[in-house]
N, C-alpha and C. Protein backbone atom coordinates (compact mmCIF):
# COMPACT_ATOMS: atom_id res chain seq x y z
N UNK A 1 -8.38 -16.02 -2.27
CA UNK A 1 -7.07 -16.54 -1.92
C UNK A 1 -6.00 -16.01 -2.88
N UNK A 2 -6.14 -16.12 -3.97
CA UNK A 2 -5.49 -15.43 -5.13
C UNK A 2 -4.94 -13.26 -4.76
N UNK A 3 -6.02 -13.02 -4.42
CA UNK A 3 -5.23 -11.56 -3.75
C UNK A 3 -4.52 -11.81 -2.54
N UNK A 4 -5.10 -12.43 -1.49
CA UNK A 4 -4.07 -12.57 -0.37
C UNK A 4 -2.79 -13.15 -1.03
N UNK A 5 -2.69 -14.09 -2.28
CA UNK A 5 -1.36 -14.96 -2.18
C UNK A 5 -0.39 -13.38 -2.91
N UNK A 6 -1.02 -12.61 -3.80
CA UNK A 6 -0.51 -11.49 -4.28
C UNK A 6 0.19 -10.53 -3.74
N UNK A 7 -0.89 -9.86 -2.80
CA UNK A 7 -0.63 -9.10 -1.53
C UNK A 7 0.00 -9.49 -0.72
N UNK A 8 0.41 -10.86 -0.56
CA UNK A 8 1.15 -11.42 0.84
C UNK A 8 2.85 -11.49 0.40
N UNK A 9 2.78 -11.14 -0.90
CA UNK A 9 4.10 -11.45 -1.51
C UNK A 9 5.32 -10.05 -1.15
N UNK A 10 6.08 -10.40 -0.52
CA UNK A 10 7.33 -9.19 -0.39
C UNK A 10 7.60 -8.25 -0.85
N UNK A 11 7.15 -7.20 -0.20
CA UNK A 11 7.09 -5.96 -1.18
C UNK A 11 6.15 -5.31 -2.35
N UNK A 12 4.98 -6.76 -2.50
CA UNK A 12 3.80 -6.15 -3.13
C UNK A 12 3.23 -4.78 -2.88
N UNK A 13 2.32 -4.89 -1.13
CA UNK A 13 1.88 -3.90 -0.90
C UNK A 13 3.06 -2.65 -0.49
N UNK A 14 4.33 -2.89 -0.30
CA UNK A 14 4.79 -1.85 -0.44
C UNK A 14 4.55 -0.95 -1.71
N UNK A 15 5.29 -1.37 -2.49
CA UNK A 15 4.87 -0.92 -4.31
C UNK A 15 3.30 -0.45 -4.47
N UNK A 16 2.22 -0.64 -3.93
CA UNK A 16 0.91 -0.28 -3.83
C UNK A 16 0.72 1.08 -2.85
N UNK A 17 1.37 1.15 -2.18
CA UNK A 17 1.97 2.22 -0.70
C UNK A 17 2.39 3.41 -1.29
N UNK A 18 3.67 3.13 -2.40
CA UNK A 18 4.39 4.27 -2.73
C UNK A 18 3.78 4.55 -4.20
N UNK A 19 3.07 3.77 -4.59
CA UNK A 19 2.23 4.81 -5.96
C UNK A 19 0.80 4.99 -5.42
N UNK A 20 0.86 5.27 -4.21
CA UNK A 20 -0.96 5.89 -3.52
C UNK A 20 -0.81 7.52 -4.20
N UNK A 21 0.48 7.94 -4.19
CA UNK A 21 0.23 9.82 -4.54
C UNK A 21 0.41 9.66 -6.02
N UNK A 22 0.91 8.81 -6.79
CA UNK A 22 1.30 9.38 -8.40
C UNK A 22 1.94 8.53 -9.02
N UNK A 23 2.13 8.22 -10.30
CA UNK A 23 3.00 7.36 -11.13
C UNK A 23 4.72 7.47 -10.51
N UNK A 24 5.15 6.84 -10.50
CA UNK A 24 6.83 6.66 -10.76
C UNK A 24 7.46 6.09 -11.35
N UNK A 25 8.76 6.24 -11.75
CA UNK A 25 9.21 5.60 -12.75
C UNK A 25 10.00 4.45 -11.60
N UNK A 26 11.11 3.33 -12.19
CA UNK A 26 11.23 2.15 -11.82
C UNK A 26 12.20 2.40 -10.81
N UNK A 27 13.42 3.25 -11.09
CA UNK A 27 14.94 3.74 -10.12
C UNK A 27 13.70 4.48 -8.67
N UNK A 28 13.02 5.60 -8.96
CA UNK A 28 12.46 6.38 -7.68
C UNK A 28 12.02 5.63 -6.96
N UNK A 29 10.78 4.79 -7.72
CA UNK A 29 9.99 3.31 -6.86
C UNK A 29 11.03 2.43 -6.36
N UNK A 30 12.22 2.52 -6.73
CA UNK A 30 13.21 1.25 -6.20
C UNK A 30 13.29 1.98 -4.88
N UNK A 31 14.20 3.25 -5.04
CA UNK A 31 14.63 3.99 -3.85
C UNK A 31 13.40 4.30 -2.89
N UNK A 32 12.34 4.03 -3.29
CA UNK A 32 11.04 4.80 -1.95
C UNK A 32 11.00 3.29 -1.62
N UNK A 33 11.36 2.08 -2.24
CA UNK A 33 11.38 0.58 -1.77
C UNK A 33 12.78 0.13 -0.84
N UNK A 34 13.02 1.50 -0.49
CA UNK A 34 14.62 0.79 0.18
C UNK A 34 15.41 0.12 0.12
N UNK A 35 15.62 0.88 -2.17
CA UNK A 35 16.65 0.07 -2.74
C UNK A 35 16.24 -1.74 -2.83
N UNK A 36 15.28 -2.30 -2.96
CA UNK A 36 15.35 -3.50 -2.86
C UNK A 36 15.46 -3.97 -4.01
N UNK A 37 16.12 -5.00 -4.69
CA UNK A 37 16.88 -5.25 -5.82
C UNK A 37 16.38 -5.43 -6.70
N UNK A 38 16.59 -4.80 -7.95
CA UNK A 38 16.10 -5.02 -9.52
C UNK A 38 15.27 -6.06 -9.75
N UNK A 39 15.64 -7.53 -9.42
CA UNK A 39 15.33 -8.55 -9.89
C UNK A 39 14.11 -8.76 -9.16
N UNK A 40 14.23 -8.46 -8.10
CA UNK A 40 12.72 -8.47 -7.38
C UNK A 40 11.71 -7.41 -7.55
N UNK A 41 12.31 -6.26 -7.93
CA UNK A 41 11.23 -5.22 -8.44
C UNK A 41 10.32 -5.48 -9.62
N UNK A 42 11.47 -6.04 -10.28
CA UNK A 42 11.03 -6.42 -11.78
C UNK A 42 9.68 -7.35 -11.83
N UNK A 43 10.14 -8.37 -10.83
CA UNK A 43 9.24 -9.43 -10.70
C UNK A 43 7.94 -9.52 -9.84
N UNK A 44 8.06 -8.42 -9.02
CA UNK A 44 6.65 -8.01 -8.89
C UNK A 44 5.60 -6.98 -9.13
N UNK A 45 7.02 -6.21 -9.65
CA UNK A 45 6.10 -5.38 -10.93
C UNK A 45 5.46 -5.79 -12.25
N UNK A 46 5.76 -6.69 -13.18
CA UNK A 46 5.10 -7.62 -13.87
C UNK A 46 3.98 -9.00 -13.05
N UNK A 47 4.26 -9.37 -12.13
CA UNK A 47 2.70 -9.56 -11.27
C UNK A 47 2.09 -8.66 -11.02
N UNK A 48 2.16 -7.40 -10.71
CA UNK A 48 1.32 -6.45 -10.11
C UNK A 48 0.43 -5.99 -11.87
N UNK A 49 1.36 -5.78 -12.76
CA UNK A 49 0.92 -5.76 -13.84
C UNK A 49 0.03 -6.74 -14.78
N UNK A 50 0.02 -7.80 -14.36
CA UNK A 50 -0.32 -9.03 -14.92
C UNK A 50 -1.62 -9.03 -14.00
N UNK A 51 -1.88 -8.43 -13.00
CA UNK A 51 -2.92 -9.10 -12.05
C UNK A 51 -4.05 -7.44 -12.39
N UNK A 52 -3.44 -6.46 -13.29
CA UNK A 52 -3.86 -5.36 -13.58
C UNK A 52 -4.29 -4.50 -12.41
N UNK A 53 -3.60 -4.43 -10.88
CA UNK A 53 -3.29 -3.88 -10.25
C UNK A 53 -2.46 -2.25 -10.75
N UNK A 54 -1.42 -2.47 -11.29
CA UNK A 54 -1.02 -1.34 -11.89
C UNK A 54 -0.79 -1.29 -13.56
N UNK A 55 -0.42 -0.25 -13.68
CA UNK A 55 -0.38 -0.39 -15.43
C UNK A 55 1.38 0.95 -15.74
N UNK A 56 1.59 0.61 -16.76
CA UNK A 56 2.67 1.25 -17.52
C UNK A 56 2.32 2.73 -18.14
N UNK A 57 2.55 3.91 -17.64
CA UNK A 57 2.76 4.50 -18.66
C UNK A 57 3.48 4.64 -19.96
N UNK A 58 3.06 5.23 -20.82
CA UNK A 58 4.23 5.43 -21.96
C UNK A 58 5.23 6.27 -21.97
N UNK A 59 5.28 6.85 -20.78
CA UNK A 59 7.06 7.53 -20.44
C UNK A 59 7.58 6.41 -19.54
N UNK A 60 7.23 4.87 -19.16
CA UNK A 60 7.99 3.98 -18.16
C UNK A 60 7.56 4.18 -16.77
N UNK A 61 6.72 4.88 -16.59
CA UNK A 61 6.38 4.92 -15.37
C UNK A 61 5.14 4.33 -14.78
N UNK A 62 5.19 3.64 -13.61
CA UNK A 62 3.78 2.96 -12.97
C UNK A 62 2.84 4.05 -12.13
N UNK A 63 2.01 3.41 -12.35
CA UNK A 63 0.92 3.87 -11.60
C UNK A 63 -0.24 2.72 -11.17
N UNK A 64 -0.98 3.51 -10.24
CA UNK A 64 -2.17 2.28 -9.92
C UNK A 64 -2.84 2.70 -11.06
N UNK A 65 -4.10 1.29 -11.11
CA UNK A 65 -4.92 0.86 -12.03
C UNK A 65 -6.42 1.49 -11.31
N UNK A 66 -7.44 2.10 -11.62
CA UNK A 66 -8.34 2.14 -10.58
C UNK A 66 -8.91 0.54 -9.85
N UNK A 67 -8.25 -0.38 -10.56
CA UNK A 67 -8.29 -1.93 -9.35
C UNK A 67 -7.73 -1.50 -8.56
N UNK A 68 -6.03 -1.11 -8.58
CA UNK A 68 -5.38 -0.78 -7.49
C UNK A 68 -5.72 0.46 -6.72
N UNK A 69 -6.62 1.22 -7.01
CA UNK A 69 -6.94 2.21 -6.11
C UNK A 69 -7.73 1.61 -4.95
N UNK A 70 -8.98 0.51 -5.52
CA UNK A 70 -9.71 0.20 -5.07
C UNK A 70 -9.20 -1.00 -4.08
N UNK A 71 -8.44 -1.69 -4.01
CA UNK A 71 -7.48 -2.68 -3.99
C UNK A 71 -7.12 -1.85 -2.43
N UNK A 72 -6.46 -0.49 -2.76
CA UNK A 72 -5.62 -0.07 -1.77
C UNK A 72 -6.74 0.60 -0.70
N UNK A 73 -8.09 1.17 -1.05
CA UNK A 73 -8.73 1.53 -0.48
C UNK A 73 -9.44 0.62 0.71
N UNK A 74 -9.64 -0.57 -0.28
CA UNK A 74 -10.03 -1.89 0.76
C UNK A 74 -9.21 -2.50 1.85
N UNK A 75 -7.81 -2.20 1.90
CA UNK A 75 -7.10 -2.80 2.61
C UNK A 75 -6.86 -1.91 4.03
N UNK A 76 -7.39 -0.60 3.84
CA UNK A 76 -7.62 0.63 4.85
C UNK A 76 -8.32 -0.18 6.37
N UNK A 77 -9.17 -0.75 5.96
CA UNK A 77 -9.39 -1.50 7.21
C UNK A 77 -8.54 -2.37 7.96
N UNK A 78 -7.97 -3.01 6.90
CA UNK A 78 -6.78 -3.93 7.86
C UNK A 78 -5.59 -3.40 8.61
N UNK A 79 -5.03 -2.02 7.76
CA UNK A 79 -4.36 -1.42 8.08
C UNK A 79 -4.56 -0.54 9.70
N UNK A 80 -6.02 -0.05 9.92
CA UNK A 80 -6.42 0.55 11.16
C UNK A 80 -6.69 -0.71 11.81
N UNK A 81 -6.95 -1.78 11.84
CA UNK A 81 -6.57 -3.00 12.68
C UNK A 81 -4.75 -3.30 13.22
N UNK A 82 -4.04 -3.30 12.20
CA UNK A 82 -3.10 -3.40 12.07
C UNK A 82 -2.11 -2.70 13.57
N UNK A 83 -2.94 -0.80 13.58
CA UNK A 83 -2.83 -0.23 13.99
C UNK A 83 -2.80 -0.49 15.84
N UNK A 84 -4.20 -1.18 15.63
CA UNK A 84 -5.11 -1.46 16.97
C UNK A 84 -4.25 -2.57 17.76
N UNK A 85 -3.67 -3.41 16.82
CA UNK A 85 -2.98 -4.44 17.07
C UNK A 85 -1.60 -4.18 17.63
N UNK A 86 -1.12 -3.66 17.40
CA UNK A 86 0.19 -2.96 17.10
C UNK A 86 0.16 -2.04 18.41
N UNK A 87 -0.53 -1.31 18.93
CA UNK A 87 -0.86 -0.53 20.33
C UNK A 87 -1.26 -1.40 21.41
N UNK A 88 -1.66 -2.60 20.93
CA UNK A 88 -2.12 -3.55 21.91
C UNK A 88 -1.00 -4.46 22.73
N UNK A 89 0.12 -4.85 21.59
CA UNK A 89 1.04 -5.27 21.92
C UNK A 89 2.43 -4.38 22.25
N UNK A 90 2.13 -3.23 21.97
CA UNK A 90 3.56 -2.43 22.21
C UNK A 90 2.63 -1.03 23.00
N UNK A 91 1.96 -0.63 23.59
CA UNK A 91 1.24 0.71 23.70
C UNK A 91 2.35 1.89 23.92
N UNK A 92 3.74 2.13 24.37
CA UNK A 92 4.28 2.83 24.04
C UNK A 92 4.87 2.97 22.87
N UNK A 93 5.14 1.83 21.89
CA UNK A 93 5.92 1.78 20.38
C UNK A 93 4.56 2.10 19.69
N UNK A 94 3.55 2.43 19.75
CA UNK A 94 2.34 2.60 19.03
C UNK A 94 1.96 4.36 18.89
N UNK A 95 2.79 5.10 19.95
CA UNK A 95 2.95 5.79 20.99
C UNK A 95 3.92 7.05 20.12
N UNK A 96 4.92 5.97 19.58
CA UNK A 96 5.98 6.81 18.58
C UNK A 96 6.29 6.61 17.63
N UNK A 97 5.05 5.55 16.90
CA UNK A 97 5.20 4.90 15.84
C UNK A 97 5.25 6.54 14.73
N UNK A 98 6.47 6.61 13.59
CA UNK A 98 6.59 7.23 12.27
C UNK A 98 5.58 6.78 11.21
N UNK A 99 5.50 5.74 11.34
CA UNK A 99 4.42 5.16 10.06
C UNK A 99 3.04 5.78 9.98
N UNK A 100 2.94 6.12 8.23
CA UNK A 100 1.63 6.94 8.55
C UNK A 100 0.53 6.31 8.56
N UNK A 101 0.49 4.93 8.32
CA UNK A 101 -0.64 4.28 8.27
C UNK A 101 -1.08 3.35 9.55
N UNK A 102 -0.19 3.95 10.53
CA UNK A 102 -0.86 3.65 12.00
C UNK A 102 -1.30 5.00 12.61
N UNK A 103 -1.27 5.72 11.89
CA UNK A 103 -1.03 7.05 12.62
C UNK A 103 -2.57 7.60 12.40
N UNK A 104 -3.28 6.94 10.85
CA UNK A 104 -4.56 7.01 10.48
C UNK A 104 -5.28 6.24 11.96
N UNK A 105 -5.28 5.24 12.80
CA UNK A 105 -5.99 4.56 13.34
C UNK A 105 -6.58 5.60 14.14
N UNK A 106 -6.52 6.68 14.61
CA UNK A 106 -7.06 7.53 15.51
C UNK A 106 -8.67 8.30 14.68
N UNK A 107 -8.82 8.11 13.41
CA UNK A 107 -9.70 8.35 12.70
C UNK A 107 -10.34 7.07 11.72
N UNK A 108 -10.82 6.37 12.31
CA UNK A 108 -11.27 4.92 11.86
C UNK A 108 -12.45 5.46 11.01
N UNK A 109 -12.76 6.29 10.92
CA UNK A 109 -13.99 6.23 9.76
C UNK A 109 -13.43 7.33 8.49
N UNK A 110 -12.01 7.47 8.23
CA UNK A 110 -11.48 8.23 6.94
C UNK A 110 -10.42 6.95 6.52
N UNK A 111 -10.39 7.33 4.88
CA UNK A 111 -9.16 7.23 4.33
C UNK A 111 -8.03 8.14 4.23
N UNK A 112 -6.83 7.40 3.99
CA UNK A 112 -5.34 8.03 3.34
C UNK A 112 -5.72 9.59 3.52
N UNK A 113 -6.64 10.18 2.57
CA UNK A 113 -6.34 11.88 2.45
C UNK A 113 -7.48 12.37 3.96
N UNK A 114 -7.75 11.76 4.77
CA UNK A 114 -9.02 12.20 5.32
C UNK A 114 -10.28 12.38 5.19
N UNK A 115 -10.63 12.01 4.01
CA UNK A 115 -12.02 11.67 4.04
C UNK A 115 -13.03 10.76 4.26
N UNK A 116 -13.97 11.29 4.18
CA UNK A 116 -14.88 10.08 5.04
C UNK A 116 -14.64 8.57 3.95
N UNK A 117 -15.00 7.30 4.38
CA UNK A 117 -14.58 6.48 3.79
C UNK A 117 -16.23 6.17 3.08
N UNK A 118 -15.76 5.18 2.63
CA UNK A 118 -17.40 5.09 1.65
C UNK A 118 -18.61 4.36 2.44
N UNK A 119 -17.82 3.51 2.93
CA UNK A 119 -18.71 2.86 4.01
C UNK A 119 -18.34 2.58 4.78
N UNK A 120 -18.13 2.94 5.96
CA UNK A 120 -17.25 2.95 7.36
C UNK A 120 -18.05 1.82 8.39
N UNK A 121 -18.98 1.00 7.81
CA UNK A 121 -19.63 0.30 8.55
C UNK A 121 -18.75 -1.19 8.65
N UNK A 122 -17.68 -1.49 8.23
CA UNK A 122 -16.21 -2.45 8.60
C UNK A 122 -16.04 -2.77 9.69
């Protein structure tokens, strides 16, 4: 219950989304967050930090934690549900969906870069 209450929080798994390729510092991660405001970045970047999801570099920049790799890897299933769901209720908006993490649902047994997943038996 404690990760869902984490993950369920506004903009958590975004912030988990946009450091899947690499560290960033706090202004880039704001702007790949669509600008969403300091005070809330702040504040779930010190939960995300506190829950050791991500960690600080010493130039200021975040990155995932290998929790948060693993964290983000696990949630791959919900996400190709997400997908399934999402085509079920819209089959043409599913159709022209931009998002790349519906766009994975057509390959249910890879992750993010395409590879096979570790255990695709989900």
């Amino acid at each position: 219950m404690a990760a869902l209450d984490l993950f369920g929080r506004r903009w958590s798994l975004r912030i988990l989304w946009e450091l899947r390729a690499g560290p960033l510092g706090f202004r880039p991660l704001q702007k790949r967050c669509d600008d969403m405001s300091s005070s809330v970045m702040r504040q779930r970047l010190t939960e995300l930090l506190d829950a050791q999801v991500i960690h600080q570099l010493p130039d200021s920049r975040y990155e995932l934690t290998p929790l948060g790799q693993e964290a983000r890897h696990a949630l791959n299933p919900l996400a190709r549900w997400a997908g399934r769901w999402a085509a079920t209720i819209d089959p043409q908006g599913a159709d022209h969906a931009d998002d790349q993490s519906v766009s994975r649902v057509s390959h249910p047994d890879t992750v993010d870069d395409g590879t096979p997943e570790r255990d695709s038996a989900d």
